[in-house]
PDB file of N, CA and C in Angstrom:
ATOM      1  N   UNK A   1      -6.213  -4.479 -27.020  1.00  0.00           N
ATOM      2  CA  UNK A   1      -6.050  -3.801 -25.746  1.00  0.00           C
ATOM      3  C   UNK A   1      -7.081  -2.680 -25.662  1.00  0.00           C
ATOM      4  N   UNK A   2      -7.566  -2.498 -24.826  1.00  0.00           N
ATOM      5  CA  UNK A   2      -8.711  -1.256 -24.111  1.00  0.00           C
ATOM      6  C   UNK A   2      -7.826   0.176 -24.549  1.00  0.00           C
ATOM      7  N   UNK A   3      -8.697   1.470 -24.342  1.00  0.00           N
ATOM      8  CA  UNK A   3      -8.468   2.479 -24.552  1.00  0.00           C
ATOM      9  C   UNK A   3      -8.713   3.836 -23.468  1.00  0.00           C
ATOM     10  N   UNK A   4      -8.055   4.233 -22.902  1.00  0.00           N
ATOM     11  CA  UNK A   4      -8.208   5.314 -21.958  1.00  0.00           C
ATOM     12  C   UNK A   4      -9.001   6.618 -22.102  1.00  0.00           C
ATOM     13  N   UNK A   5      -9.985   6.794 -21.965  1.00  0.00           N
ATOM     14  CA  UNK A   5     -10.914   7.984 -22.242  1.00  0.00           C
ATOM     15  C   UNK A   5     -10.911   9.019 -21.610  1.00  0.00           C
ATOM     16  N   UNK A   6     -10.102  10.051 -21.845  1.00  0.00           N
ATOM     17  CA  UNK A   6      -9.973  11.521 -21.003  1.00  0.00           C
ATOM     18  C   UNK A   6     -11.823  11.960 -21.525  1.00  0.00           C
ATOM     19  N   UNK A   7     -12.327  12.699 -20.954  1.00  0.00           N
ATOM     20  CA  UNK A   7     -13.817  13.481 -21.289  1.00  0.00           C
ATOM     21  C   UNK A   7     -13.456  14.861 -21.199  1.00  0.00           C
ATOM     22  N   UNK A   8     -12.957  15.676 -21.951  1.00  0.00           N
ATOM     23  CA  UNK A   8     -12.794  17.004 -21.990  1.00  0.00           C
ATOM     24  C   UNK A   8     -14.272  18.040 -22.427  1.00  0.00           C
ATOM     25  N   UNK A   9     -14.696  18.682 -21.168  1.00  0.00           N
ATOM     26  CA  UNK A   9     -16.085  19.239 -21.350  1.00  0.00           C
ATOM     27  C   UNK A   9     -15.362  20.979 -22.155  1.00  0.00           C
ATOM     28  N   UNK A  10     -14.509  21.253 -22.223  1.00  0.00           N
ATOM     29  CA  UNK A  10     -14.015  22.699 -22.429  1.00  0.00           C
ATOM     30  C   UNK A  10     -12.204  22.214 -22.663  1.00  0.00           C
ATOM     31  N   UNK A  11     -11.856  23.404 -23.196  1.00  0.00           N
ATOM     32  CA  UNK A  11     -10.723  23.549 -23.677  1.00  0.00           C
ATOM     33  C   UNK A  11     -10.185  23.685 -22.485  1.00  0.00           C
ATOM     34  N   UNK A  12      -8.648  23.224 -21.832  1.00  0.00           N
ATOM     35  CA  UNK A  12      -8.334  22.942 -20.499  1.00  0.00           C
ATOM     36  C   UNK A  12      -6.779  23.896 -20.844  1.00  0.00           C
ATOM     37  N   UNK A  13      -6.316  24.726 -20.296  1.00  0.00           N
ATOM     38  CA  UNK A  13      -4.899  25.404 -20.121  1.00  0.00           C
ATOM     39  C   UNK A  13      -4.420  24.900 -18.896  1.00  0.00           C
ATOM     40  N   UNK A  14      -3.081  24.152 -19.387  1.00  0.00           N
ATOM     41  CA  UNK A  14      -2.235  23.158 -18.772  1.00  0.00           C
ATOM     42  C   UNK A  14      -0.560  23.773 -18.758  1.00  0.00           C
ATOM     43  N   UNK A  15      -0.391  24.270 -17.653  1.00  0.00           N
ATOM     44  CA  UNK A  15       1.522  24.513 -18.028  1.00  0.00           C
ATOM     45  C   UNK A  15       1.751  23.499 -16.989  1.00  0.00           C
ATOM     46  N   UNK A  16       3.178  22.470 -17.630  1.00  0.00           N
ATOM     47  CA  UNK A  16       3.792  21.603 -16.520  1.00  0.00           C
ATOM     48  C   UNK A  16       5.233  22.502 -16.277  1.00  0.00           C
ATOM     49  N   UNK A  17       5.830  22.352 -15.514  1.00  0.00           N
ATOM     50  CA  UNK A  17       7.028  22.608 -14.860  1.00  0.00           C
ATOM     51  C   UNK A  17       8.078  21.280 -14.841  1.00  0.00           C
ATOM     52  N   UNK A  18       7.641  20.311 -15.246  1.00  0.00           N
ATOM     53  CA  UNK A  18       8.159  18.779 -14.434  1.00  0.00           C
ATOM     54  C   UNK A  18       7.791  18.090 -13.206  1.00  0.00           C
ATOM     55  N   UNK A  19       6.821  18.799 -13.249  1.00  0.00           N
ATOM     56  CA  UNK A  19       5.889  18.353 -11.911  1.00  0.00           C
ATOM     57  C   UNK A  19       4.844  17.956 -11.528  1.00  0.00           C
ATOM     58  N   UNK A  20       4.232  16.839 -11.828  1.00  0.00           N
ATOM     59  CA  UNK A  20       2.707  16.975 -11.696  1.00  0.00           C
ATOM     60  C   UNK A  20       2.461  15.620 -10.264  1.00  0.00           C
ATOM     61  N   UNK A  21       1.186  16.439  -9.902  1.00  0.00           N
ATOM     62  CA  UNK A  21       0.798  15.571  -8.596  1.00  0.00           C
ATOM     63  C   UNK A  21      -0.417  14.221  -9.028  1.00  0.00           C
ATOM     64  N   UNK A  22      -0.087  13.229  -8.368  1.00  0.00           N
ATOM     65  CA  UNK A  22      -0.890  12.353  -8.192  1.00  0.00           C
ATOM     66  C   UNK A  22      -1.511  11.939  -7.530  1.00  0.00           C
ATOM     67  N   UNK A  23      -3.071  11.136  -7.269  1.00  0.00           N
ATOM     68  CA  UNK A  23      -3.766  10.992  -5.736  1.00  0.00           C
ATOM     69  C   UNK A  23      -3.021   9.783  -5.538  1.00  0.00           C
ATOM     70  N   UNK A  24      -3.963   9.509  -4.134  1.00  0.00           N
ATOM     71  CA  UNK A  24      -3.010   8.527  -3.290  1.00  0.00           C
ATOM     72  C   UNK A  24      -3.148   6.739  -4.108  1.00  0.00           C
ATOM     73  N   UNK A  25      -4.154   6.503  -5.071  1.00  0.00           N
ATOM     74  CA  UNK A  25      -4.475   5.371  -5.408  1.00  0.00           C
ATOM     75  C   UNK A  25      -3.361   5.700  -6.445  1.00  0.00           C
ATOM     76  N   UNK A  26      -3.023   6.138  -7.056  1.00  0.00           N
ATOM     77  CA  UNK A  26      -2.024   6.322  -8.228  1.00  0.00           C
ATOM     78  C   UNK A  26      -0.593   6.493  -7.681  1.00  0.00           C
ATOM     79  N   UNK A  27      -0.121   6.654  -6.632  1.00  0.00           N
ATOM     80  CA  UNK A  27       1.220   6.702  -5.743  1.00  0.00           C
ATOM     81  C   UNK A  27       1.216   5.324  -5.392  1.00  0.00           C
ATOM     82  N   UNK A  28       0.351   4.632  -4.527  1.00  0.00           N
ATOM     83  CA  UNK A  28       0.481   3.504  -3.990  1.00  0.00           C
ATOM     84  C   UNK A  28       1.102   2.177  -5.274  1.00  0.00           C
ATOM     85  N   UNK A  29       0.413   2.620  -6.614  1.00  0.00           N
ATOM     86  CA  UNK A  29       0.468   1.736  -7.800  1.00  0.00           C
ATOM     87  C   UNK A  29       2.111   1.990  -8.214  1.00  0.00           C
ATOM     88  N   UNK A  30       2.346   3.480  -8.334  1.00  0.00           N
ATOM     89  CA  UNK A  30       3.447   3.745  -8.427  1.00  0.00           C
ATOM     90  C   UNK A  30       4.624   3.162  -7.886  1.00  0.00           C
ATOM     91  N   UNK A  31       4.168   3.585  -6.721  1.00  0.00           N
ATOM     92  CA  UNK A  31       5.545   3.206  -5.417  1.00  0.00           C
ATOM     93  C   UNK A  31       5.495   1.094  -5.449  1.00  0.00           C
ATOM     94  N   UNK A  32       4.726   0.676  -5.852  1.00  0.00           N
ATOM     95  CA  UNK A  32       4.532  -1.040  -6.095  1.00  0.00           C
ATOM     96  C   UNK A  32       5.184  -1.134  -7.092  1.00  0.00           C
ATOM     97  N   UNK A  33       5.111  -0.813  -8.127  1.00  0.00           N
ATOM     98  CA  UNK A  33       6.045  -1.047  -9.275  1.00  0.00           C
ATOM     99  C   UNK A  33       7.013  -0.529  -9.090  1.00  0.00           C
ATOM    100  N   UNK A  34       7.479   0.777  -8.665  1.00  0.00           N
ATOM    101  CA  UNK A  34       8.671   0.845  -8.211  1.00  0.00           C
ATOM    102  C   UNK A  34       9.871  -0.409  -7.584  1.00  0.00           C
ATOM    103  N   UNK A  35       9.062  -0.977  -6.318  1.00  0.00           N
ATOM    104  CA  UNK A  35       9.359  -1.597  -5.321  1.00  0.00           C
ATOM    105  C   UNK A  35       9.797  -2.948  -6.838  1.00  0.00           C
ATOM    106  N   UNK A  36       8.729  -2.866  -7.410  1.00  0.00           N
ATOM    107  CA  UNK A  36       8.884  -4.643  -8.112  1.00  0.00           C
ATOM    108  C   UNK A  36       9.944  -4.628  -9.466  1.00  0.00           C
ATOM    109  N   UNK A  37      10.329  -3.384  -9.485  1.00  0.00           N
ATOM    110  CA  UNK A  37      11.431  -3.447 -10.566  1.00  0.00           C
ATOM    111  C   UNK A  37      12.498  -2.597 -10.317  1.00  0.00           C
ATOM    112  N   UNK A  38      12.733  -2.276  -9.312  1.00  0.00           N
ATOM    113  CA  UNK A  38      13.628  -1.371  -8.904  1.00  0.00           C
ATOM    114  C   UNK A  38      14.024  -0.288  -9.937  1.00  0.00           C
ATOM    115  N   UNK A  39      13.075   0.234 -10.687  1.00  0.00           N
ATOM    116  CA  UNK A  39      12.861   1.419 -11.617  1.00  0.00           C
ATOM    117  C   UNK A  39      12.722   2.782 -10.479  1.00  0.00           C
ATOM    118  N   UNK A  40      12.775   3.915 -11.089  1.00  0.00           N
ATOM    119  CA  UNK A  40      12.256   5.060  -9.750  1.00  0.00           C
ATOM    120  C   UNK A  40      10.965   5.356 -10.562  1.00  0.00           C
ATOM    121  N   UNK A  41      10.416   6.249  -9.276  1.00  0.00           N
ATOM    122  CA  UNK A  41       9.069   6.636  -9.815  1.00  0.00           C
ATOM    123  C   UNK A  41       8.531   7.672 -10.737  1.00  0.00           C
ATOM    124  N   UNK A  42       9.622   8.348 -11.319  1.00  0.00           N
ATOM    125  CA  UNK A  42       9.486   8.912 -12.822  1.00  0.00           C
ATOM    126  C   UNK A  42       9.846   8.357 -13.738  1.00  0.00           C
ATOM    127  N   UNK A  43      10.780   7.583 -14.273  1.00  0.00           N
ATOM    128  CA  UNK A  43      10.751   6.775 -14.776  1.00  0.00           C
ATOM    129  C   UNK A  43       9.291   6.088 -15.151  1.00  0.00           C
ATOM    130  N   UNK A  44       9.141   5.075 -14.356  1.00  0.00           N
ATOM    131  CA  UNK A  44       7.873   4.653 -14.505  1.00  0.00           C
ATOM    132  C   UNK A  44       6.512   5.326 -14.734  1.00  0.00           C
ATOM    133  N   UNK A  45       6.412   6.741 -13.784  1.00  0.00           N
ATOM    134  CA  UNK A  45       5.219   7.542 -14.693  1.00  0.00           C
ATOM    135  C   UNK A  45       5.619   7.934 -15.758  1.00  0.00           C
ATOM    136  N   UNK A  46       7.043   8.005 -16.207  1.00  0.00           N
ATOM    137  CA  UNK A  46       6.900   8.701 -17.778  1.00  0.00           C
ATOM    138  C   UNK A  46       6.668   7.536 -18.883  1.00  0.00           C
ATOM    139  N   UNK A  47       6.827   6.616 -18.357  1.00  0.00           N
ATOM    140  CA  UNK A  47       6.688   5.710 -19.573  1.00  0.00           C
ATOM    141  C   UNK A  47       5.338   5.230 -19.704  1.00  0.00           C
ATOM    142  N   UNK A  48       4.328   5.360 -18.347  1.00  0.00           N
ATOM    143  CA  UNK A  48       3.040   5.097 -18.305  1.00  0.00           C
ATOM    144  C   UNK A  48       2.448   6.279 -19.327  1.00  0.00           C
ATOM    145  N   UNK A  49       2.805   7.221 -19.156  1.00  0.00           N
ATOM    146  CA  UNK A  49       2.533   8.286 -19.618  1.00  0.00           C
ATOM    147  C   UNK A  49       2.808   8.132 -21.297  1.00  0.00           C
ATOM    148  N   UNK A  50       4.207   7.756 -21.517  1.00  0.00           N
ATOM    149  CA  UNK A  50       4.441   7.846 -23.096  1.00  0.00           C
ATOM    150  C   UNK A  50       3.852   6.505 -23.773  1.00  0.00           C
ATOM    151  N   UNK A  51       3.936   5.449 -22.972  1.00  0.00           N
ATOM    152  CA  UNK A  51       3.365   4.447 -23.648  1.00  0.00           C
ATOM    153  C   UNK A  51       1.833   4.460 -24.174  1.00  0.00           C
ATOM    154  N   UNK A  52       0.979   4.792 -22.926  1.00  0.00           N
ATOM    155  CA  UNK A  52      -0.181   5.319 -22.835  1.00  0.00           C
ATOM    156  C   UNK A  52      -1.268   5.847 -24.021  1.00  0.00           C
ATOM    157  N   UNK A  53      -0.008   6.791 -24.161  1.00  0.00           N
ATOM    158  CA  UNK A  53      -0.637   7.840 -25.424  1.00  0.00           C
ATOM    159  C   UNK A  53      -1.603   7.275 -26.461  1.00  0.00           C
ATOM    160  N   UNK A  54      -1.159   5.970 -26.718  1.00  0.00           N
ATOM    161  CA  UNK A  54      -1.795   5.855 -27.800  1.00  0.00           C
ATOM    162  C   UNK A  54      -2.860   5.207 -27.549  1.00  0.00           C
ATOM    163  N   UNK A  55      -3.721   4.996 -26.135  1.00  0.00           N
ATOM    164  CA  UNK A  55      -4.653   4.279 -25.900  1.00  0.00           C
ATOM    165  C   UNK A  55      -5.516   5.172 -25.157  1.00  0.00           C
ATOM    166  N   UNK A  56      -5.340   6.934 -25.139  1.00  0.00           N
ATOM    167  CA  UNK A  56      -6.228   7.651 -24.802  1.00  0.00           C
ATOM    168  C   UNK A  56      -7.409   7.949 -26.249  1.00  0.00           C
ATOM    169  N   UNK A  57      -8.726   7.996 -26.035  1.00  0.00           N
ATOM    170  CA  UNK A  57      -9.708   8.248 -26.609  1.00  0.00           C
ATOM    171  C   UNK A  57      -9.783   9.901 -26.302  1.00  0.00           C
ATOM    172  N   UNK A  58     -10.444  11.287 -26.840  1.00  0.00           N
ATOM    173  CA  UNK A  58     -10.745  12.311 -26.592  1.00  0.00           C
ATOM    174  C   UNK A  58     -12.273  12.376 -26.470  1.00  0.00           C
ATOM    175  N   UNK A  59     -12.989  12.705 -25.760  1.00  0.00           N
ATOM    176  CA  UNK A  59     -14.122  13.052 -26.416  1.00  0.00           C
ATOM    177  C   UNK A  59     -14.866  14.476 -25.939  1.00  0.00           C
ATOM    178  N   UNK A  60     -15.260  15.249 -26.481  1.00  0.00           N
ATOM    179  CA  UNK A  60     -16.028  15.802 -26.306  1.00  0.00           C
ATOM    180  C   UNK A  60     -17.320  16.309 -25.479  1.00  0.00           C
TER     181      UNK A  60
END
């Protein structure tokens, strides 16, 4: 399987609340899988999110 490459140019300060926003190409994907498994849409970003993890690259 492929690997997700964040490009971090600088050290980034991040506080979440439980909230984070997404653009509209990443809602539309959302709200489709939603629709196709009757999951809700945190759910499904958190698991994109936790599954994920291990297929982000860092680089520099």
């Amino acid at each position: 399987m492929g690997e997700i490459i964040l490009r971090v140019p600088k050290k980034y300060q991040c506080e979440l609340n439980g909230v984070i926003r997404v653009n509209q190409e990443a809602e539309v994907i959302l709200r489709k899988l939603s629709d196709e498994t009757g999951l809700s849409v945190r759910t499904i970003a958190s698991e994109i999110i936790i599954q994920g993890e291990k297929l982000i690259k860092i680089e520099d």
